[in-house]
Protein backbone atom coordinates (compact mmCIF):
# COMPACT_ATOMS: atom_id res chain seq x y z
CA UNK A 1 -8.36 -34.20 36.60
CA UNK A 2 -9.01 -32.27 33.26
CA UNK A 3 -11.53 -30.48 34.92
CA UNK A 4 -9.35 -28.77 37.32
CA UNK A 5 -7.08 -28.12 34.96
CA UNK A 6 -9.21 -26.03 33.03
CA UNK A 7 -10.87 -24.55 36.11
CA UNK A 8 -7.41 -23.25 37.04
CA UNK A 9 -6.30 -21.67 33.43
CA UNK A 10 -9.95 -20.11 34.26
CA UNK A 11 -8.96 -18.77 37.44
CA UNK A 12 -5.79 -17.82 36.57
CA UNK A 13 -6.58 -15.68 33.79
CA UNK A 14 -9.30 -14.40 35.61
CA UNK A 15 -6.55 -13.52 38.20
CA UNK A 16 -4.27 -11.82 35.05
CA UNK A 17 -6.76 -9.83 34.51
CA UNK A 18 -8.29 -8.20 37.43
CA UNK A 19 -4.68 -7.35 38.32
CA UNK A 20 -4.53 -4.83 35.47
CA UNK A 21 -8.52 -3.27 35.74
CA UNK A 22 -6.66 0.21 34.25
CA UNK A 23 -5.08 -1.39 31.35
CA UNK A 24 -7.88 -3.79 30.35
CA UNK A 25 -11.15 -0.99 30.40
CA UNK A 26 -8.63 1.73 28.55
CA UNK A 27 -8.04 -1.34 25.81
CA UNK A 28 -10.88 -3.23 25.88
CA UNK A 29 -13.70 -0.45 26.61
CA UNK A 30 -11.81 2.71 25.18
CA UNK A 31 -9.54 1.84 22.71
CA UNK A 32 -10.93 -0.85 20.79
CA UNK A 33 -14.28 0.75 20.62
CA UNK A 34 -12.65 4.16 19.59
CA UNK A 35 -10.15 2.43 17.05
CA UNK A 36 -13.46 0.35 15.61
CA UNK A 37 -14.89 3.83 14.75
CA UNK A 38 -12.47 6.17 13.49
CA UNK A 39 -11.54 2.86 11.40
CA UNK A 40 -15.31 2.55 10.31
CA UNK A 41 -15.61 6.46 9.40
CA UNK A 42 -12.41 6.23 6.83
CA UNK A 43 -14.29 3.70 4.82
CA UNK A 44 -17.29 5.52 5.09
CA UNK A 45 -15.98 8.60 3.86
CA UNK A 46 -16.23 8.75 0.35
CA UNK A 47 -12.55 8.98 -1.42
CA UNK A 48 -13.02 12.60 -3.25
CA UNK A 49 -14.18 14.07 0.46
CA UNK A 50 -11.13 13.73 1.98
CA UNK A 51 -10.12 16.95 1.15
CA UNK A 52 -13.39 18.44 2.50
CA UNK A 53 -13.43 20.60 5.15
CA UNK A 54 -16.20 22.40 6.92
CA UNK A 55 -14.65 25.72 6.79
CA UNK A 56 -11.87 27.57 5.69
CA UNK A 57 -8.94 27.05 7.90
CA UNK A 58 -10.09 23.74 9.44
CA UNK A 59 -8.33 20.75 8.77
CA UNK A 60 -9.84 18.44 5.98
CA UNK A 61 -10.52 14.84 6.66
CA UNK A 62 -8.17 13.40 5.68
CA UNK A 63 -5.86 15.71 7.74
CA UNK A 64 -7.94 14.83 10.94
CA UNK A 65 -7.44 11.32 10.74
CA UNK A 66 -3.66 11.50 9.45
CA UNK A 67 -3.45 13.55 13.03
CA UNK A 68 -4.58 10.17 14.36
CA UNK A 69 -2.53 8.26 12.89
CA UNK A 70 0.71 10.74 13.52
CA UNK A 71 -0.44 10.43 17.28
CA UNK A 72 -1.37 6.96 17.70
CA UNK A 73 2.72 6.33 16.43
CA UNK A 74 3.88 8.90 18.92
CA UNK A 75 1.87 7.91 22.31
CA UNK A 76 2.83 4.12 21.36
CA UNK A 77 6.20 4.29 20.90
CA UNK A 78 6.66 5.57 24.57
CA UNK A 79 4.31 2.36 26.00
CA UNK A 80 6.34 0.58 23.77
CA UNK A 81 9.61 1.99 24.77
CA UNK A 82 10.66 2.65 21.48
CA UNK A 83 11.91 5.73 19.02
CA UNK A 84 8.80 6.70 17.19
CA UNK A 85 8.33 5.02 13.88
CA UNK A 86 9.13 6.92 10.39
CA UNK A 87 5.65 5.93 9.51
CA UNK A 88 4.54 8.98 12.03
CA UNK A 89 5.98 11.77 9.70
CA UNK A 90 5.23 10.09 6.55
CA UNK A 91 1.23 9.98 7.45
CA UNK A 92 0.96 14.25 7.28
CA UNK A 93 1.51 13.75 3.69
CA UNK A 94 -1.10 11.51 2.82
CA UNK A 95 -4.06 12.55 0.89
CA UNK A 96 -6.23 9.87 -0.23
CA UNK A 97 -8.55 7.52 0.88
CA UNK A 98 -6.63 4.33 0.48
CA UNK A 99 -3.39 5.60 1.71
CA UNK A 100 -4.74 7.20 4.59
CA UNK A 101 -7.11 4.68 5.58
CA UNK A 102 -4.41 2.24 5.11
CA UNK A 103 -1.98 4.49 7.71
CA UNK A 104 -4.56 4.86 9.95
CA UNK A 105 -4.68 1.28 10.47
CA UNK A 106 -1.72 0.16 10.79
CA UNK A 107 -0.86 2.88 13.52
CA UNK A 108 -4.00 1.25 15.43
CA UNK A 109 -2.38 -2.42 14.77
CA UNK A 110 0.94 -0.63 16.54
CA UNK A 111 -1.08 0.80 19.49
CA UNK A 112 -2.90 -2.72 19.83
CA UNK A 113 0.47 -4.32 20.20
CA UNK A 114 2.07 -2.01 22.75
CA UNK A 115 -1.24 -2.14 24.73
CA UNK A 116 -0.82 -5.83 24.81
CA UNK A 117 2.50 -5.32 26.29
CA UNK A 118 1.07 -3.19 29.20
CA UNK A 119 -0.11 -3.71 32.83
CA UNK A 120 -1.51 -1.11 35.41
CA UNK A 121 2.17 -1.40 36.92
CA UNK A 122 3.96 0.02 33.24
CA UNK A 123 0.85 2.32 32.93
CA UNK A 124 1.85 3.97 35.96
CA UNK A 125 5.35 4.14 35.59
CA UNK A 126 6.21 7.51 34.51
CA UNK A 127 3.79 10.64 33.54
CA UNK A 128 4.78 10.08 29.90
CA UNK A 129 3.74 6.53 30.11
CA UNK A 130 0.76 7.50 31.96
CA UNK A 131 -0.12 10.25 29.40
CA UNK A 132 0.71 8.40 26.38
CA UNK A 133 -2.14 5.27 27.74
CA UNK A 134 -4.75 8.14 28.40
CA UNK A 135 -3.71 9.92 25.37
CA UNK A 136 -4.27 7.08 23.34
CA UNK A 137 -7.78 6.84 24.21
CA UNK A 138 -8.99 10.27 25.15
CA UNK A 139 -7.29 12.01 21.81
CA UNK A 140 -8.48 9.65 19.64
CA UNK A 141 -12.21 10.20 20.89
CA UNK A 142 -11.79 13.96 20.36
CA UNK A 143 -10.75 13.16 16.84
CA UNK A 144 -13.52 11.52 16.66
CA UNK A 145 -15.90 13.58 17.04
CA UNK A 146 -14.40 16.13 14.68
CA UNK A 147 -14.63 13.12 12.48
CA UNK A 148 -18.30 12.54 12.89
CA UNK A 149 -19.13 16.03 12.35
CA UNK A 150 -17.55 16.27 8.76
CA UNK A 151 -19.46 12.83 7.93
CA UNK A 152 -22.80 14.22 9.15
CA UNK A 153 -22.11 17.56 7.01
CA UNK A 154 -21.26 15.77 4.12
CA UNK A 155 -24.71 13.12 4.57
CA UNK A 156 -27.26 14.35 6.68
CA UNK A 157 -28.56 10.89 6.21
CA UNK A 158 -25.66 9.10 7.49
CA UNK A 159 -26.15 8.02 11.10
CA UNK A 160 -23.91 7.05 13.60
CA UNK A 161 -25.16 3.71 13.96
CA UNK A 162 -24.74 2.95 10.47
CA UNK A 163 -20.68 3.97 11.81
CA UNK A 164 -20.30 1.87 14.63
CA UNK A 165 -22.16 -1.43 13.33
């Protein structure tokens, strides 16, 4: 009898799941990967570079990921179906490493909890739900690899596997 029991949570969740493919790869293949590594290159950053840009008129780091951050609060709030968070205008005006880092975060922890709150049928609601899943993901990437770029210029001997491990 406990058997089937726990063959049937296993079915059923298997069922959960494949109900929402669109959802579960943007969160599980996308986001999480994505968040891991624009998490991982704020600690790797050195705390006097985040002012560093590579040229004039670029944003410095810690303006890139502070864009991020400002993003990840605005595209969230609409899965969320809430007013965007003060925390998304307070993050342009960070500048260092701990307090940016720190924003950076926590606007990832937001996005985690209004992507556990979606399913394909939510995603597909509205375009601004729509766009605000895919923006989620596909911004964050580009970010990314601004991100990457600044690292590499700053340590030619930083890889991106020492990044993502």
């Amino acid at each position: 009898m406990r058997g089937s029991g726990v063959l049937l949570w296993a079915l059923v969740s298997c069922t959960v799941q494949a109900r929402n493919p669109l959802v579960t790869t943007a969160a599980q293949r996308y986001f999480n990967s994505v968040r891991r590594n624009l998490e991982a290159s704020a600690e790797a950053m050195p705390a006097e570079k985040y002012g560093f840009r590579l040229t004039e008129g670029q944003m410095t780091f810690a303006e890139w990921l502070n864009h991020a951050t400002q993003r990840n609060y605005s595209d969230c709030a609409v899965m969320k179906g809430e007013s965007v968070p003060d925390a998304e205008k307070e993050a342009a005006k960070l500048k260092h490493k701990g307090e940016v880092s720190k924003a950076l975060k926590e606007s990832f922890a937001y996005c985690a909890e209004a992507l556990r709150g979606m399913d394909d049928q939510k995603a597909i609601s509205s375009p601004a739900m729509s766009n605000a899943l895919l923006h989620v993901v596909v911004h964050n990437n580009e970010i990314y690899g601004n991100v990457v770029g600044y690292l590499r210029v700053w340590n030619t001997r930083l890889s991106l596997a020492d990044l993502v491990n």
